[in-house]
N, C-alpha and C. Protein backbone atom coordinates (compact mmCIF):
# COMPACT_ATOMS: atom_id res chain seq x y z
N UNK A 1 0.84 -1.17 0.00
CA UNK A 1 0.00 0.00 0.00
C UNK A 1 0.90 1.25 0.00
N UNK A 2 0.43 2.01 -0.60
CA UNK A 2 1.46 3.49 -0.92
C UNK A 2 0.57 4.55 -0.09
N UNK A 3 1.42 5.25 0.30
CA UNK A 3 0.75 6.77 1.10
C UNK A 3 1.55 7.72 0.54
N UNK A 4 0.23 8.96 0.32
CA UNK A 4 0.78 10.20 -0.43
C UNK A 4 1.00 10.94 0.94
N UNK A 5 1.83 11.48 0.66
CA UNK A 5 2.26 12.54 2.26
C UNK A 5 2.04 13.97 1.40
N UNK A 6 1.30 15.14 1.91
CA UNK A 6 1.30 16.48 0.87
C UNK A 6 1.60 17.11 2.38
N UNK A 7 1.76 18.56 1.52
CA UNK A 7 2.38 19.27 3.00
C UNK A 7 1.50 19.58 4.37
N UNK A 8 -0.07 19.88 4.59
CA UNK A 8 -0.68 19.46 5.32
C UNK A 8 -0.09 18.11 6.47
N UNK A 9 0.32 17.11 5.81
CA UNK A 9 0.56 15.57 6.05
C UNK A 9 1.97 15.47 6.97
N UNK A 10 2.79 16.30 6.20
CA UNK A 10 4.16 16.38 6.83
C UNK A 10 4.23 17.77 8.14
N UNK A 11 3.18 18.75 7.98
CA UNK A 11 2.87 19.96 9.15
C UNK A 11 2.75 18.75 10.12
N UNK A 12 1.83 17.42 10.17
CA UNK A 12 1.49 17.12 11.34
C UNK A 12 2.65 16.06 12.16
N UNK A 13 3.76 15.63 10.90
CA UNK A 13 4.74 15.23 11.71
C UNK A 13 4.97 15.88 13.07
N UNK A 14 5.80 15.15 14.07
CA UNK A 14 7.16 15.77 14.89
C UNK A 14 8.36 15.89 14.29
N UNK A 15 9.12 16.25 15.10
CA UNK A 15 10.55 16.16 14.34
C UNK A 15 11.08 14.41 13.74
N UNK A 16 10.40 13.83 15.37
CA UNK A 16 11.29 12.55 14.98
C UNK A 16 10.62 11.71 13.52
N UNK A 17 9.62 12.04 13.77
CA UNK A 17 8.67 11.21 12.72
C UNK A 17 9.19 11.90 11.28
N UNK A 18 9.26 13.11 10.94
CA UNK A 18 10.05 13.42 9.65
C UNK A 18 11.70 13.31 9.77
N UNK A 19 12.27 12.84 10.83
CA UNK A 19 13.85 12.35 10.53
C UNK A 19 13.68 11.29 9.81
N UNK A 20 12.57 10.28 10.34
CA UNK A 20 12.05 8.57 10.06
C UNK A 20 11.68 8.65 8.57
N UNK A 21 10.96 9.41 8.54
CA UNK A 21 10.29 9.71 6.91
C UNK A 21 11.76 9.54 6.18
N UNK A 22 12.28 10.50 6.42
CA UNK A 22 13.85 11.16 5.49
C UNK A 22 14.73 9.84 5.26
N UNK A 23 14.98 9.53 6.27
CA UNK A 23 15.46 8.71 6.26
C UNK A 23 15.58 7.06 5.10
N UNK A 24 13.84 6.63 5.61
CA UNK A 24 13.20 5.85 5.12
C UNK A 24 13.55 6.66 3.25
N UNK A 25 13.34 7.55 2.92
CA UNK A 25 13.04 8.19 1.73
C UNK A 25 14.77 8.07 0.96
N UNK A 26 15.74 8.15 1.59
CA UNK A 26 16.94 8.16 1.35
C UNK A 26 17.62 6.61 1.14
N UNK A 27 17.09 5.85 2.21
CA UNK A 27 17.35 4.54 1.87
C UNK A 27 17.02 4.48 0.70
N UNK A 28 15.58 4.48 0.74
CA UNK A 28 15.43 4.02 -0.80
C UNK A 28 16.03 4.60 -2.14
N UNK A 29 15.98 5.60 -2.02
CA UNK A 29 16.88 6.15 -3.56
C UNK A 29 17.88 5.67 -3.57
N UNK A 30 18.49 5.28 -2.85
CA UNK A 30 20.16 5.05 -2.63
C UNK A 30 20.54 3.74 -3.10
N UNK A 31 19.43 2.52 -2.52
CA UNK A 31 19.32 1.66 -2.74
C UNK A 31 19.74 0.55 -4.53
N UNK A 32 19.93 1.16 -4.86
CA UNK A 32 20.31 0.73 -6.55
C UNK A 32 22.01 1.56 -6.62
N UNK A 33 22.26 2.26 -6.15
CA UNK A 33 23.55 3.01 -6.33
C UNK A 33 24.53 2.24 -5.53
N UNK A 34 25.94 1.87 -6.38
CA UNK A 34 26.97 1.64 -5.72
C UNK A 34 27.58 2.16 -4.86
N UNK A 35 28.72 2.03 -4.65
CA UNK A 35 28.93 3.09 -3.06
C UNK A 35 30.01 4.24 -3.69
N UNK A 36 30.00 4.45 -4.90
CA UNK A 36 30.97 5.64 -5.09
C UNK A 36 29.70 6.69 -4.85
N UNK A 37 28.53 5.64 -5.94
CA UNK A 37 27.52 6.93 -5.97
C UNK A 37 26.79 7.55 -5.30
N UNK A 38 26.87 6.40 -4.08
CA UNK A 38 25.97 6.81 -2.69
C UNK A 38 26.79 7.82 -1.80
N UNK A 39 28.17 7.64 -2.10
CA UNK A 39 29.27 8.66 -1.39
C UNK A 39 29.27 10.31 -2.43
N UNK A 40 29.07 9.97 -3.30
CA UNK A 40 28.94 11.53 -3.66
C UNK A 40 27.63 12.17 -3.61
N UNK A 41 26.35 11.40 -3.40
CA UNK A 41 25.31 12.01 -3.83
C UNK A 41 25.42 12.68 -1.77
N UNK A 42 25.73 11.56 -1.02
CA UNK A 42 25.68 11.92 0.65
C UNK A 42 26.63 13.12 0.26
N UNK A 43 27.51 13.54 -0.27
CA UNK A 43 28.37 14.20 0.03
C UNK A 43 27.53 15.69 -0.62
N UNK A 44 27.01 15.52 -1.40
CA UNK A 44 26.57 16.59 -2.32
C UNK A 44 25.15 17.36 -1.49
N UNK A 45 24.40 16.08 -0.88
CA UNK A 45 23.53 16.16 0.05
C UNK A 45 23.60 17.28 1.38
N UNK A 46 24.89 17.04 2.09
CA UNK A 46 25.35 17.29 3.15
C UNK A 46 25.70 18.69 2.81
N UNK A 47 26.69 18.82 1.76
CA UNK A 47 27.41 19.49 1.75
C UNK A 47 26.45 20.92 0.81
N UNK A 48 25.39 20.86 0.61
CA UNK A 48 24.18 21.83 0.05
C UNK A 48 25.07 22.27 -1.57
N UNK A 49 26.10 20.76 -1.75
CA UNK A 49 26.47 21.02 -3.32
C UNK A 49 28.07 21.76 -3.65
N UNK A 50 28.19 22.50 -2.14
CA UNK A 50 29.39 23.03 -2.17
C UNK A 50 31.00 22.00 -1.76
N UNK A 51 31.53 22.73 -1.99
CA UNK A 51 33.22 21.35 -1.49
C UNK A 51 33.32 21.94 0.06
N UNK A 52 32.89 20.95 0.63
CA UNK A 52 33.20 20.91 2.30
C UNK A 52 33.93 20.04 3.02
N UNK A 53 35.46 19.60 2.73
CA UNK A 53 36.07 18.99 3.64
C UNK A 53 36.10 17.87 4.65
N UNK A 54 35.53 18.61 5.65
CA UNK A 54 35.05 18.16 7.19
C UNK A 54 34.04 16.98 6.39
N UNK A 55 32.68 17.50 5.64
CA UNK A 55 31.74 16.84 5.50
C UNK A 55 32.28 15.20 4.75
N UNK A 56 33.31 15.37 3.47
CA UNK A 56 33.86 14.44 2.62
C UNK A 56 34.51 13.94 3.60
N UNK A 57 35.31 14.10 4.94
CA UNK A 57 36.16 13.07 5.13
C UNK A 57 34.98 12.21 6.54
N UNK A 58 33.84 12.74 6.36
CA UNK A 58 32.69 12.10 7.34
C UNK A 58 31.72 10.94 6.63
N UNK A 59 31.63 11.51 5.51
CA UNK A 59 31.26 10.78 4.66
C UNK A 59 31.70 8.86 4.49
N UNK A 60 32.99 9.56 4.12
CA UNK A 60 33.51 8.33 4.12
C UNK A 60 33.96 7.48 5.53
N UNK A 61 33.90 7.64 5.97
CA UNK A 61 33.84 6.82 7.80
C UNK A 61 32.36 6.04 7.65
């Protein structure tokens, strides 16, 4: 069974319940990607696209 979440849907989250969402939502995309690609897309993620250091050498840990 599939659930549409619209923004109404996600107002009534808490915090923790949209970390869970995110989360859940990230597994899955990720899920088909090898790990170079899962390391740059986390990195690109994190890093709001810019070259951040700190973030790339966290990444990879």
């Amino acid at each position: 069974m599939h659930t549409i979440i619209d923004k109404a849907g996600l107002d009534r989250l808490n915090h923790s319940q949209k970390k869970e969402l995110l989360g859940g939502l990230v597994a899955f995309l990720v899920q088909d990607l090898n790990g170079l690609e899962k390391k740059y897309l986390l990195q690109k993620i994190v890093s709001c696209g810019r070259d951040n250091p700190q973030v790339i050498d966290m990444v990879e840990h």
